[in-house]
Protein backbone atom coordinates (compact mmCIF):
# COMPACT_ATOMS: atom_id res chain seq x y z
CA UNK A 1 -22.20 4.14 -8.31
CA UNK A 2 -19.43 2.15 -6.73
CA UNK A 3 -20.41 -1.48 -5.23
CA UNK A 4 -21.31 -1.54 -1.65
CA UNK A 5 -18.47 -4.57 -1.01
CA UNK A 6 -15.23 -5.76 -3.94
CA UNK A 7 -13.77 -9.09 -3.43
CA UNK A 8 -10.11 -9.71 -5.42
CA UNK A 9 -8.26 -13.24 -5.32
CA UNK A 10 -5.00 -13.91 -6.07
CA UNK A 11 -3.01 -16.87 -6.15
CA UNK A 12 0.75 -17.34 -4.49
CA UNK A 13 3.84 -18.90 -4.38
CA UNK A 14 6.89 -18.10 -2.37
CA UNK A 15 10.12 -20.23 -1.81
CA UNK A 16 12.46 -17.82 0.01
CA UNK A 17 14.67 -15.45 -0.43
CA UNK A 18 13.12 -14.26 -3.28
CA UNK A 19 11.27 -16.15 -5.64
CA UNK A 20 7.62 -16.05 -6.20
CA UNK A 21 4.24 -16.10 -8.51
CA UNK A 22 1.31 -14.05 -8.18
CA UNK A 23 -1.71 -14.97 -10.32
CA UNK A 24 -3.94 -12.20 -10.47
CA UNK A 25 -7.74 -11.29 -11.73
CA UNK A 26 -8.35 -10.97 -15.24
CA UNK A 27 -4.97 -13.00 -15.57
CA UNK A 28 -2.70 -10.95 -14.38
CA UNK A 29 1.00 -11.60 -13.53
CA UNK A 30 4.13 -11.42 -11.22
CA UNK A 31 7.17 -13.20 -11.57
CA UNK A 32 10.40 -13.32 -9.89
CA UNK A 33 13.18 -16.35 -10.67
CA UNK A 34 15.46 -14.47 -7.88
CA UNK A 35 17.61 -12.46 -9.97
CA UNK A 36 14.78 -11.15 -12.16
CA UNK A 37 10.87 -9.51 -11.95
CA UNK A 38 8.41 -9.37 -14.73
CA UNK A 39 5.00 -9.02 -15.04
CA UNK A 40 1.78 -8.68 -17.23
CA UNK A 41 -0.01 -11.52 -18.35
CA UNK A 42 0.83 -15.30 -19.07
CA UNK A 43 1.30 -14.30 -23.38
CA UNK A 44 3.33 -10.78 -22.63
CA UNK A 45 5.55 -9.90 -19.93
CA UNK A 46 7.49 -6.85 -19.41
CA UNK A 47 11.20 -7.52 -17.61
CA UNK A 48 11.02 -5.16 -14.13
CA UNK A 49 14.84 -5.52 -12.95
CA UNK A 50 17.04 -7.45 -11.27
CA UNK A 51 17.99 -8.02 -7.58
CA UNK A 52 14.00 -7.67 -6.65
CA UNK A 53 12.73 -7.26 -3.24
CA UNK A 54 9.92 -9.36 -1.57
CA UNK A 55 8.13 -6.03 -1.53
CA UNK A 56 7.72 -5.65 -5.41
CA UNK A 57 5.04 -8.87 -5.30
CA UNK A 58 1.67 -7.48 -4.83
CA UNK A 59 -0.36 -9.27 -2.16
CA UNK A 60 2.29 -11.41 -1.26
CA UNK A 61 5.50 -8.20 0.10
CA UNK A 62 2.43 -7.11 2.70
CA UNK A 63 1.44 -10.38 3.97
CA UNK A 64 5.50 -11.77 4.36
CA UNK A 65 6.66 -8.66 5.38
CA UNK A 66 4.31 -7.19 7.88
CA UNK A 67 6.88 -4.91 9.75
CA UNK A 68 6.34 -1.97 7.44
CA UNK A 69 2.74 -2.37 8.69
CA UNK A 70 3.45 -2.97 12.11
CA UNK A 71 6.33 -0.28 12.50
CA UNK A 72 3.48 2.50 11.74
CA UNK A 73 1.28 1.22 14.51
CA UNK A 74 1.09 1.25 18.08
CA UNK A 75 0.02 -1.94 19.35
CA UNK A 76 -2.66 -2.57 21.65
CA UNK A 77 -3.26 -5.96 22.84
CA UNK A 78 -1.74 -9.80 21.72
CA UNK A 79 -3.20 -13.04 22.18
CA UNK A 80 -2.59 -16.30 20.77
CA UNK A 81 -5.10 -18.08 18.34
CA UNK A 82 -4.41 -20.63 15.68
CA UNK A 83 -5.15 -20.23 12.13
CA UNK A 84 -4.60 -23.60 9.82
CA UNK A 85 -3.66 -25.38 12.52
CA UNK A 86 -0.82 -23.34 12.87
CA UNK A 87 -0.10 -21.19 16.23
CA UNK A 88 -0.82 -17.38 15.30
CA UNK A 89 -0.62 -14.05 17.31
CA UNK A 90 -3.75 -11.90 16.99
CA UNK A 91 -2.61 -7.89 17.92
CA UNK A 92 -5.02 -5.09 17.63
CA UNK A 93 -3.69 -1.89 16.77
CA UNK A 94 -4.29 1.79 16.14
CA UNK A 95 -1.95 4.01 13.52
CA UNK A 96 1.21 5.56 15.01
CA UNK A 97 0.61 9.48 15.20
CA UNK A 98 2.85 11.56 14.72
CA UNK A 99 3.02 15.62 14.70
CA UNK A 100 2.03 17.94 11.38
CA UNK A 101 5.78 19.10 10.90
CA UNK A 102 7.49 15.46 11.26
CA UNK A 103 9.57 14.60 8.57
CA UNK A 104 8.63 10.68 9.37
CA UNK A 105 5.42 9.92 7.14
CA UNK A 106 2.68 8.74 8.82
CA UNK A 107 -1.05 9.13 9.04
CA UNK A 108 -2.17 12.99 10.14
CA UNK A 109 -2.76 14.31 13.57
CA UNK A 110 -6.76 13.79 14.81
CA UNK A 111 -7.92 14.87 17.58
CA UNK A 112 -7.12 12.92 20.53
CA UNK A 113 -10.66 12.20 21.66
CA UNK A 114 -11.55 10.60 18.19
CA UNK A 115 -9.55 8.03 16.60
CA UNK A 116 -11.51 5.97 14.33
CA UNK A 117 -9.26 3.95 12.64
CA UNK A 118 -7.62 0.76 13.64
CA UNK A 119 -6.56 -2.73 12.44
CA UNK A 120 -6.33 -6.19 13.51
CA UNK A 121 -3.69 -8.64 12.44
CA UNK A 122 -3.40 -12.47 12.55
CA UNK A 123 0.44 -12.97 12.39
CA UNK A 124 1.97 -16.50 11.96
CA UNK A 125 3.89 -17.15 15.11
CA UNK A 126 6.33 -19.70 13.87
CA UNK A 127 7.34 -17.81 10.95
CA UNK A 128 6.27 -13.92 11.40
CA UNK A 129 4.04 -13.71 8.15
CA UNK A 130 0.74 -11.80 8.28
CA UNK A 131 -2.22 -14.43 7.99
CA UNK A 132 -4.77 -11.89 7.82
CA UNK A 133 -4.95 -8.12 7.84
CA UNK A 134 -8.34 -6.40 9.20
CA UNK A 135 -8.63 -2.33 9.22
CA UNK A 136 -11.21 -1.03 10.89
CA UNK A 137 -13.34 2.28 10.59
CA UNK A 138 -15.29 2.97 14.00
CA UNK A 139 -14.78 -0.40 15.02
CA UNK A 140 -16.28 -2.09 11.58
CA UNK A 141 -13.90 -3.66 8.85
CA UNK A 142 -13.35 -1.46 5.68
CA UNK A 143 -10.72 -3.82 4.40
CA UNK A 144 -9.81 -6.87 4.47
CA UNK A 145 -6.60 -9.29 3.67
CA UNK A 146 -6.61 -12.52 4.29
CA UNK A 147 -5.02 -16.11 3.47
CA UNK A 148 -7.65 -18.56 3.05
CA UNK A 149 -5.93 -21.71 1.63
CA UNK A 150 -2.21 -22.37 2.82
CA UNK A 151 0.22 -24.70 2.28
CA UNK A 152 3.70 -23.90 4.01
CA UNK A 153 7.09 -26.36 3.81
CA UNK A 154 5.87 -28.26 0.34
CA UNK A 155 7.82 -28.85 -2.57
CA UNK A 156 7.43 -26.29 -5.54
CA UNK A 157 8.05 -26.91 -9.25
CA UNK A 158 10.71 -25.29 -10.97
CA UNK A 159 9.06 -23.91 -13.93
CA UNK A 160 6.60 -22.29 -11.14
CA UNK A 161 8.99 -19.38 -11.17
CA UNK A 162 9.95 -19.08 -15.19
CA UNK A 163 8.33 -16.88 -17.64
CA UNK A 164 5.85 -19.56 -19.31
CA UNK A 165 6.67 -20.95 -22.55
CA UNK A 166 5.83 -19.39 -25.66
CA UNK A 167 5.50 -15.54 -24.02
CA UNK A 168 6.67 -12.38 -25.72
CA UNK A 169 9.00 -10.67 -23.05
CA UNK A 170 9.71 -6.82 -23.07
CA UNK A 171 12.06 -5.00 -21.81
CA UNK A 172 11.23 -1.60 -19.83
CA UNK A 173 12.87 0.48 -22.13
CA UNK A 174 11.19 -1.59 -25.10
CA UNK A 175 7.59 -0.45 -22.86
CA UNK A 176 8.62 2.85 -22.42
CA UNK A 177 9.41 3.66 -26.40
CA UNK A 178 5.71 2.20 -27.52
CA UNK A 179 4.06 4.19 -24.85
CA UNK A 180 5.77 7.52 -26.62
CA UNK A 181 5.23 6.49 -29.89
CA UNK A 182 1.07 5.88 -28.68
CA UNK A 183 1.09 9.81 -27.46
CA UNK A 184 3.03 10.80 -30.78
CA UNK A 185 6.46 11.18 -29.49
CA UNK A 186 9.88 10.19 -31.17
CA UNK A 187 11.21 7.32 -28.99
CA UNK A 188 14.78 8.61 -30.41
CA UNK A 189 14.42 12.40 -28.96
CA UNK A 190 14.42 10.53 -25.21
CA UNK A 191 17.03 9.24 -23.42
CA UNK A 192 14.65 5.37 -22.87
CA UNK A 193 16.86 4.25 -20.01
CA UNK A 194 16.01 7.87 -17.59
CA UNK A 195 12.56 7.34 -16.48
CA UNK A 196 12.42 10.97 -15.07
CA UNK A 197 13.08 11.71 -18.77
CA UNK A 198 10.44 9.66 -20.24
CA UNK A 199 8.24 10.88 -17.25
């Protein structure tokens, strides 16, 4: 049976526009120098394109860019707090509904008597990232994401954002011929660089 609570950490760096590191359980991996995003483990890293968006990092796209969140809600009721000694907004929310037959994607229509879910988000007011995320199931949290150590403004090194020394690299069409040859297909009878093709 599943536990009654999980608990993930990650660690994060960001220097803007669009470099950052996330460190990952079991040593897992995100990189992005700017121009290009890998990831996979400190030893092996496969190359995930160039030109990537904040929204590729795990952990860190939801937290600096909380307006995907935000645009699917309705928002109930702000207040200011402060969260690292930093001033913070604190809005409660409940999910944007919207009808059966909308082409806009969104949660589906409950009755409106019950709605159970909702969220509760501690947004950095100077700079407009999310410092912690709270959903809520009948009023009790179900899921939470939070920062609980932050820095903002310091120096970072370099070398943060590089590959480290001494890993193999892939590429994705390197990944994608070893995962046909494991199912016993000739990486030469697919065109490698069509992932609906390889799919």
């Amino acid at each position: 049976s599943l536990p009654e609570t999980t608990e993930s950490v990650s660690r994060v760096w960001f220097a803007a526009p669009g470099r950052w590191r996330v460190e990952g359980e079991h040593d897992a991996l995100f990189l992005s120098d700017g121009g290009q995003r890998w990831e996979g483990f400190p030893h092996f890293v496969t190359e995930r394109g160039t030109s990537p968006s904040l929204a590729d990092a795990p952990v860190l796209g939801e937290m600096l860019l909380p307006a995907v969140l935000l645009g699917s809600c309705r928002v109930d009721e702000v207040t200011g707090t402060e969260s690292f000694g930093r001033a913070c907004w604190v809005a409660t929310a409940a999910p944007r509904r919207v009808p059966r037959d909308s082409l806009i994607a969104g949660p589906r229509a409950v009755p409106a008597h019950h709605d159970p879910y909702g969220y509760r988000m501690v947004v950095d007011a100077e700079h407009g990232f999310l410092v912690a995320h709270t959903a809520l199931l009948d009023g009790e949290p179900c899921s939470v994401v939070e920062i609980t150590d932050l820095t903002v403004d310091a120096p970072i090194a370099e070398d943060t954002f590089r590959v480290p020394t001494g890993a193999t690299i892939q590429t994705e069409v390197e990944e994608r011929a070893r995962q046909l040859r494991e199912v016993g297909i000739d990486p030469a009878t697919v065109a490698l660089t069509a992932r609906a093709a390889v799919a």
